[in-house]
Protein backbone atom coordinates (compact mmCIF):
# COMPACT_ATOMS: atom_id res chain seq x y z
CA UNK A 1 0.00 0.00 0.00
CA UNK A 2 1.25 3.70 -0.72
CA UNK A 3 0.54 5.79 2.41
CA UNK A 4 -0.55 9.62 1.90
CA UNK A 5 1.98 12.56 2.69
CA UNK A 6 0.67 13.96 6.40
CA UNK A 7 0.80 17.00 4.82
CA UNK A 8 -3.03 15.86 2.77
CA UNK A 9 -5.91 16.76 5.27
CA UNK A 10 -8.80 14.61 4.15
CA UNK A 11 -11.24 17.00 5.62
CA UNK A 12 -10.91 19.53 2.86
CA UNK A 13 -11.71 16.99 0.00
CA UNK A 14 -14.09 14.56 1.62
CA UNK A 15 -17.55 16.19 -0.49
CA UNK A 16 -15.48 16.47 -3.90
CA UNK A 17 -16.70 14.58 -6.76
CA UNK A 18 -14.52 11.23 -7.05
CA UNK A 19 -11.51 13.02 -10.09
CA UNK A 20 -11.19 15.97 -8.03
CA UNK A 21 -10.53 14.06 -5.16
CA UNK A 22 -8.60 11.39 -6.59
CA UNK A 23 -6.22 14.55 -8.09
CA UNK A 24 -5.55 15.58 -4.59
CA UNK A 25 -4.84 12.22 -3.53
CA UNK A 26 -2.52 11.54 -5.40
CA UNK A 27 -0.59 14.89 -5.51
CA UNK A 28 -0.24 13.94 -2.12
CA UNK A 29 1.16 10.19 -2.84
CA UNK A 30 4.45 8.81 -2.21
CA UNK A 31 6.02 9.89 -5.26
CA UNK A 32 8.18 7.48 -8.24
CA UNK A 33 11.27 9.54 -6.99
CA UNK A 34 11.22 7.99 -3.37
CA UNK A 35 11.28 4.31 -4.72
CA UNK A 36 15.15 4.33 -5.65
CA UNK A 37 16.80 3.94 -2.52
CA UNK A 38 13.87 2.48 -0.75
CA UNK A 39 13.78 -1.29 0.93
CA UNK A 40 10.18 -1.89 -1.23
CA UNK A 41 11.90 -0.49 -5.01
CA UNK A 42 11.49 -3.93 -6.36
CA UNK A 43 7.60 -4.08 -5.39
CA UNK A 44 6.95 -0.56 -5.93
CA UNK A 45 8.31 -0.24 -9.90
CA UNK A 46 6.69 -3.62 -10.51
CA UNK A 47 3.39 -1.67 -9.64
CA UNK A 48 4.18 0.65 -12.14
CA UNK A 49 5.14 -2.04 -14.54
CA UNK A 50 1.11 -3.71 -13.60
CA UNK A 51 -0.07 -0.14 -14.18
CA UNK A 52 1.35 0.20 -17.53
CA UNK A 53 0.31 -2.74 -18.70
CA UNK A 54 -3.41 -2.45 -17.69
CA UNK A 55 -3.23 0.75 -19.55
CA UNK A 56 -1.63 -1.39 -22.66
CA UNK A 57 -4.93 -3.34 -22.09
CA UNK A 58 -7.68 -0.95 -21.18
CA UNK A 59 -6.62 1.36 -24.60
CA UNK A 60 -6.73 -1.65 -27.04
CA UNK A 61 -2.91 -1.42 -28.23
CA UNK A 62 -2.66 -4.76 -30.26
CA UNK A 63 -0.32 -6.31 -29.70
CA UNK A 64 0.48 -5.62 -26.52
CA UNK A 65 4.12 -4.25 -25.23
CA UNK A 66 6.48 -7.41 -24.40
CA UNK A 67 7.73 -7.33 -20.73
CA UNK A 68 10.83 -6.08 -21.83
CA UNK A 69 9.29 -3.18 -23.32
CA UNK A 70 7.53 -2.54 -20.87
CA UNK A 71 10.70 -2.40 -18.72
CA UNK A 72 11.93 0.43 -20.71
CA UNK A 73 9.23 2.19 -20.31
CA UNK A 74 9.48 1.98 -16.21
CA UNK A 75 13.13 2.88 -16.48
CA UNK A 76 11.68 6.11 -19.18
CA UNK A 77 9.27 7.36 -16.32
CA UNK A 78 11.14 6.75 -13.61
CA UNK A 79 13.84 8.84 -15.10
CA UNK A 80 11.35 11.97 -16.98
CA UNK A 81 8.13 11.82 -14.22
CA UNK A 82 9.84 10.72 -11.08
CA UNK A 83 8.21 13.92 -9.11
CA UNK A 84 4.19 11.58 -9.85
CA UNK A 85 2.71 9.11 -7.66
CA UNK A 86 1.49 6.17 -9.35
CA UNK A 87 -2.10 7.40 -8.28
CA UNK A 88 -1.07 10.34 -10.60
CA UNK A 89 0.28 8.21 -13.40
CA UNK A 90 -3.23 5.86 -13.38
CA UNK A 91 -5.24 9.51 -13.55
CA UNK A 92 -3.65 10.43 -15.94
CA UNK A 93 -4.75 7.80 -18.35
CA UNK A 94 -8.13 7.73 -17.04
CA UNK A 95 -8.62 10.81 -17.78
CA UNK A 96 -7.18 10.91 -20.94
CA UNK A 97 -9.17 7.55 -22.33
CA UNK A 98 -11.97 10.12 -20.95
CA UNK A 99 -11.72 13.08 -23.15
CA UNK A 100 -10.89 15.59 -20.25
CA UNK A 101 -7.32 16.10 -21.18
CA UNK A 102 -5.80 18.40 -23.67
CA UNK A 103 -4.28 15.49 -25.42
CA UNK A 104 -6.14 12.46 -27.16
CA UNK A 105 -5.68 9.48 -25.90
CA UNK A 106 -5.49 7.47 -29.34
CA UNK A 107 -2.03 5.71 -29.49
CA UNK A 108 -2.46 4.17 -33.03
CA UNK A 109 -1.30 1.04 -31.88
CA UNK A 110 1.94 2.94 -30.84
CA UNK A 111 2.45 2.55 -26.80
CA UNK A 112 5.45 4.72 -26.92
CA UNK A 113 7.69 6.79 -24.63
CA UNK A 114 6.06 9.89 -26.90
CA UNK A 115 2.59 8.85 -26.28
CA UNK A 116 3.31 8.13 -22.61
CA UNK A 117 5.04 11.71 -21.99
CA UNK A 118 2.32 13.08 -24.15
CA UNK A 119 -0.74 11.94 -21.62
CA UNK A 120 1.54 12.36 -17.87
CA UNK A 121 2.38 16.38 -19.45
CA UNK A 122 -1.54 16.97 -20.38
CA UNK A 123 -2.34 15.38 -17.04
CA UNK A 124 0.08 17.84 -15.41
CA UNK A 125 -1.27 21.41 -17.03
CA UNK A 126 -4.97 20.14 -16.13
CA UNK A 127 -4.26 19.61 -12.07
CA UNK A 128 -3.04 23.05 -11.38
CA UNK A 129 -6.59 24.78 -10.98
CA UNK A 130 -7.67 21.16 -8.54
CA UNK A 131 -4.03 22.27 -6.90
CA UNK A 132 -4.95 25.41 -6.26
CA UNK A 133 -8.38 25.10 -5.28
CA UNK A 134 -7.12 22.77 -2.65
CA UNK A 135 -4.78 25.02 -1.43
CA UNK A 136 -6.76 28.02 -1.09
CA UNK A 137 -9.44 25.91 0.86
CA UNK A 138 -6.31 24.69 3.45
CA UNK A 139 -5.84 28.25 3.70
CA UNK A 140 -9.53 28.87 4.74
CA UNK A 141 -9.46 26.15 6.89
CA UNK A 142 -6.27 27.19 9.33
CA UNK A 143 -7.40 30.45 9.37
CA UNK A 144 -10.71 29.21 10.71
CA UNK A 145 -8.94 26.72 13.46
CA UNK A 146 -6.07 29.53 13.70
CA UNK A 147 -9.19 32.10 15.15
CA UNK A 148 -8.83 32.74 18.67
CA UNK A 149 -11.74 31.81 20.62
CA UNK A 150 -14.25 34.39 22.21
CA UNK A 151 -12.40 34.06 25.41
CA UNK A 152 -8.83 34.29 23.82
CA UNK A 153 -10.56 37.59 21.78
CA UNK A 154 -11.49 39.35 24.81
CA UNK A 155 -8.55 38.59 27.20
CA UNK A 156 -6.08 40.08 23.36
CA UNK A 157 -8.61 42.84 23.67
CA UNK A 158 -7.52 43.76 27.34
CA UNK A 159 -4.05 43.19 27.14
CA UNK A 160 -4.06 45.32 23.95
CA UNK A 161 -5.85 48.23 25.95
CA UNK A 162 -3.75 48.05 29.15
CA UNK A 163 -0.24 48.10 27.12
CA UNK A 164 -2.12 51.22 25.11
CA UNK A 165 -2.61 53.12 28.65
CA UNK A 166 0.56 52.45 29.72
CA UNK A 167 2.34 53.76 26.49
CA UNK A 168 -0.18 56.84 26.80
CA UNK A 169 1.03 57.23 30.31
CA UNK A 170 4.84 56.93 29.77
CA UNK A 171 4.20 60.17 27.64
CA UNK A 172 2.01 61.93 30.26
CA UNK A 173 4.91 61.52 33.43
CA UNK A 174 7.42 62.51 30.94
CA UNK A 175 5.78 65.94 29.61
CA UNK A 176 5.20 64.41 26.47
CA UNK A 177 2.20 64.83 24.14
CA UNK A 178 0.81 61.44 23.81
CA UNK A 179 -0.04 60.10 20.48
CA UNK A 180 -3.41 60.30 18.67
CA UNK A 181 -5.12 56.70 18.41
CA UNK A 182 -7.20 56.31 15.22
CA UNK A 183 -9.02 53.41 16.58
CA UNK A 184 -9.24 54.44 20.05
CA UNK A 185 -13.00 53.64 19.13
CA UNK A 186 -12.54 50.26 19.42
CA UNK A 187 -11.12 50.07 22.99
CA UNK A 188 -13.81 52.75 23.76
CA UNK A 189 -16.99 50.53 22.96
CA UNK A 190 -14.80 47.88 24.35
CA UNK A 191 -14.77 49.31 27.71
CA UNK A 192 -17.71 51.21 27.17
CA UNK A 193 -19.62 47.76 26.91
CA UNK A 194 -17.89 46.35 30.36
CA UNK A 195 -19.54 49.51 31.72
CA UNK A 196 -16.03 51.13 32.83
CA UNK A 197 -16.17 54.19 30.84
CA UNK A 198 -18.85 57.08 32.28
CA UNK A 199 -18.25 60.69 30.67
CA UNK A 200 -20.72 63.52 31.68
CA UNK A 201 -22.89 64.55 29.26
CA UNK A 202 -21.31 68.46 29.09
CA UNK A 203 -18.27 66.80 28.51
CA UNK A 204 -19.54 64.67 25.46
CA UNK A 205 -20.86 68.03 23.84
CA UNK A 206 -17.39 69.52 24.17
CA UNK A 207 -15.97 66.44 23.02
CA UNK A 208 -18.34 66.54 20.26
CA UNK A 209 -17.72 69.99 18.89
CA UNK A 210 -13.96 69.26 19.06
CA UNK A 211 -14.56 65.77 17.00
CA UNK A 212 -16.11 68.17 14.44
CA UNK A 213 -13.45 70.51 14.47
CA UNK A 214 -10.85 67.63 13.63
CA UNK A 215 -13.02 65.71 11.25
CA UNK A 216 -13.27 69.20 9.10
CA UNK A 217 -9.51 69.86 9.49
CA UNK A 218 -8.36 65.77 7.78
CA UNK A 219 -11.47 66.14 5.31
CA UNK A 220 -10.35 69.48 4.29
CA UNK A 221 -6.47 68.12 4.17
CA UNK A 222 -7.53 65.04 2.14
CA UNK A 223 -9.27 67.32 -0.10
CA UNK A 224 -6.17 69.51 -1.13
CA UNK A 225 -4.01 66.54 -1.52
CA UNK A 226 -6.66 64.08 -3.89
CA UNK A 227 -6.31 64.02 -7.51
CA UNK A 228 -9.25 62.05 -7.80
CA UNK A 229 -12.53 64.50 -9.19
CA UNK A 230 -14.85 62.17 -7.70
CA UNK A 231 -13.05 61.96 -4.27
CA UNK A 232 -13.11 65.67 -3.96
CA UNK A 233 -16.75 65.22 -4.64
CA UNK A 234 -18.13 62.76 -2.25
CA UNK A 235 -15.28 64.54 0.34
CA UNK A 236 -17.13 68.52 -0.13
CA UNK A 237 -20.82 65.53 0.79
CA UNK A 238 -19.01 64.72 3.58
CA UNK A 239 -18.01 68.03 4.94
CA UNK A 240 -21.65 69.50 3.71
CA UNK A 241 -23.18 66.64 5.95
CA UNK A 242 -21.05 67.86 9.05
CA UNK A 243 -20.98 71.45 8.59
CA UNK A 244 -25.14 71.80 8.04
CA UNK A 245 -26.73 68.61 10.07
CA UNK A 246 -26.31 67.95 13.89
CA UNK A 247 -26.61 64.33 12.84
CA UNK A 248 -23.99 62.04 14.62
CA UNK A 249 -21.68 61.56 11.39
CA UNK A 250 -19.43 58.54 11.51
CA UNK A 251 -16.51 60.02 10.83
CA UNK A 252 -16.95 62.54 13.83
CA UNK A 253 -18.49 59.88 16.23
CA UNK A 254 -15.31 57.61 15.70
CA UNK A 255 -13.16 60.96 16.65
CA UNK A 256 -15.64 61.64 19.71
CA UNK A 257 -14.63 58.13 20.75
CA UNK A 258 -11.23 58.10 20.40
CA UNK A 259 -11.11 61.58 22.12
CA UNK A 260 -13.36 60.34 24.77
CA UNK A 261 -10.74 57.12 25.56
CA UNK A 262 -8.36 59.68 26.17
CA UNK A 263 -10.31 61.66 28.73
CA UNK A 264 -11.22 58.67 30.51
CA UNK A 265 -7.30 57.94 30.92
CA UNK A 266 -7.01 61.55 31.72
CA UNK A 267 -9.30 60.92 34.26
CA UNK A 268 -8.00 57.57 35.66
CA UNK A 269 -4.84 59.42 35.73
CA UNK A 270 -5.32 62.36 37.32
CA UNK A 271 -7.22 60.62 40.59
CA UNK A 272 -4.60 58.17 40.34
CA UNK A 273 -6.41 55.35 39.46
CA UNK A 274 -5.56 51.34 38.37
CA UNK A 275 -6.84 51.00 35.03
CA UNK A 276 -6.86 47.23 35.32
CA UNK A 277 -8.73 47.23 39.02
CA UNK A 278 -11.42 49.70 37.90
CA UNK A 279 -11.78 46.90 34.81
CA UNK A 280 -11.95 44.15 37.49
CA UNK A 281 -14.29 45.76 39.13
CA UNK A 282 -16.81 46.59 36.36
CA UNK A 283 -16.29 43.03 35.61
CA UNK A 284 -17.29 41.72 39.04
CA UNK A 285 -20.06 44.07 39.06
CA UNK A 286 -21.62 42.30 35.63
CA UNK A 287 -20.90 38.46 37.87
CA UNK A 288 -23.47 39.42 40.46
C-alpha cells in the first residue's frame, strides 16, 4: 500500500466529486522519486510495470508491449516523471481515455515513450486549478482553526488596551504629548460595553464639537491633496453633511470616541487610578 503525505488533510476533500478528489490524492502520494533507494523499489516499480500494462490493455494497443518493453518504459518514467505518484500516473490515463485532457488518448497502436510523456504532461497542465483550489481551501481552513476563541478575543482585547494606557502614560509623566489613536473607538466601545467608561454629558458636547473641528480639518487636508474629481466630490458631501446637520456623522463619532478614551485615561490618571482594578471591578459588578 502507498501511504498519503501527512501534509493531505482529508477534511478539505471529503464532499469532492470522485476526479477531483482522486487529483488531490494523489498529488499527495508517495512519489516514483522515493522508490530508488527504498527497501520496497522492487515491489513498488513492478506496480508501475502492472499499471502500464493495464493501460496497454484498457486502450486496445494490439499487440500488446512485451515485458521487456515494458521495462523500458518503467526505467523512461522513472527517469522523466519521477516527481508523480502512481495514483497520478493511473489519472492520468483515465482521464485521458476520458476526453478531459488536452491530449487524445489514441495511441495508433503505438504505446510509446512519446505517447506516454504526451498523456503524464496533459495530465500535469490540467491539475493546477484542482491544486490550487485545494490550497486556497487549506488556507480557509487554518485560518478558521487559527481564530482565537471568544475568550482568547477578549482577554487580546484587554491586554491590547492596558499596554495602550501604559504607552499613553509613559508620555504623560514625561511631559510628552501622547499620540493620537485612530481606533481608540474600538477600545472605547470595548470598555464602554464592560460599563467602565462614564463621561458627563457636558463633557460629550465639548468632546463633540472638538470631533467636528478635527473631522473638518483631515477632510479638508484630504481634499487639497486628492487628484481624484470624484473623491473631492463625495469629500465637499461629507463636509456639507457635518458642517449643516447635527446628525452624529461617523466620521466625527469615531473621533468623539477616540477623544473620549483619552479623557477617561485623563481621568483615571489624574485621581490616580488602576486601570486594570477599575476593569476588574466593572467586571465583578456584571458576575453578580
Amino acid at each position: 500500500m502507498i501511504r498519503q503525505s501527512k501534509g493531505l488533510q482529508t477534511q478539505i476533500i471529503q464532499d469532492w466529486e470522485q476526479t477531483s478528489k482522486k487529483i488531490i490524492l494523489g498529488h499527495f502520494e508517495r512519489k516514483i522519486a522515493t522508490f530508488f533507494d527504498s527497501p520496497d523499489k522492487n515491489e513498488q516499480f513492478q506496480n508501475l510495470h502492472k499499471l502500464l500494462v493495464k493501460w496497454a490493455v484498457l486502450t486496445g494497443v494490439k499487440p500488446l508491449p512485451t515485458d521487456d518493453e515494458i521495462r523500458l518504459f518503467v526505467e523512461y518514467i522513472a527517469e522523466h516523471f519521477y516527481r508523480f505518484s502512481l495514483l497520478e500516473i493511473d489519472n492520468a490515463f483515465n482521464l485521458a481515455t476520458a476526453g478531459k485532457l488536452d491530449e487524445s488518448a489514441e495511441h495508433y497502436q503505438s504505446f510509446s515513450v512519446i505517447y506516454i510523456s504526451k498523456i503524464i504532461n496533459s495530465y500535469s497542465r490540467y491539475i493546477g486549478k484542482y491544486i490550487l483550489e485545494y490550497k486556497d481551501q487549506l488556507d480557509i481552513a487554518e485560518k478558521e482553526n487559527n481564530k482565537p476563541s471568544e475568550k482568547e478575543q477578549f482577554e487580546l482585547m484587554l491586554e491590547s488596551i492596558l499596554e495602550n494606557f501604559d504607552k499613553y502614560k509613559e508620555h504623560i509623566e514625561n511631559g510628552e504629548d501622547a499620540p493620537y489613536n485612530s481606533f481608540g473607538y474600538i477600545s472605547y466601545d470595548f470598555l464602554k460595553n464592560l460599563g467602565v467608561i462614564s463621561i458627563d454629558e457636558d463633557v460629550k458636547e465639548t468632546l463633540f464639537i472638538e470631533a467636528k473641528k478635527i473631522a473638518l480639518e483631515e477632510l479638508s487636508n484630504k481634499s487639497h491633496t486628492s487628484i481624484d474629481s470624484d473623491e473631492k466630490i463625495n469629500i465637499q458631501l461629507e463636509i456639507d453633511n457635518i458642517v449643516r446637520n447635527n446628525n452624529k456623522q461617523e466620521r466625527v463619532m469615531r473621533i468623539c470616541k477616540n477623544l473620549g478614551l483619552l479623557h477617561y485615561y485623563d481621568v483615571i490618571l489624574k485621581n490616580n487610578l488602576s486601570l486594570s482594578s477599575e476593569i476588574a471591578k466593572s467586571m465583578k459588578k456584571d458576575d453578580l
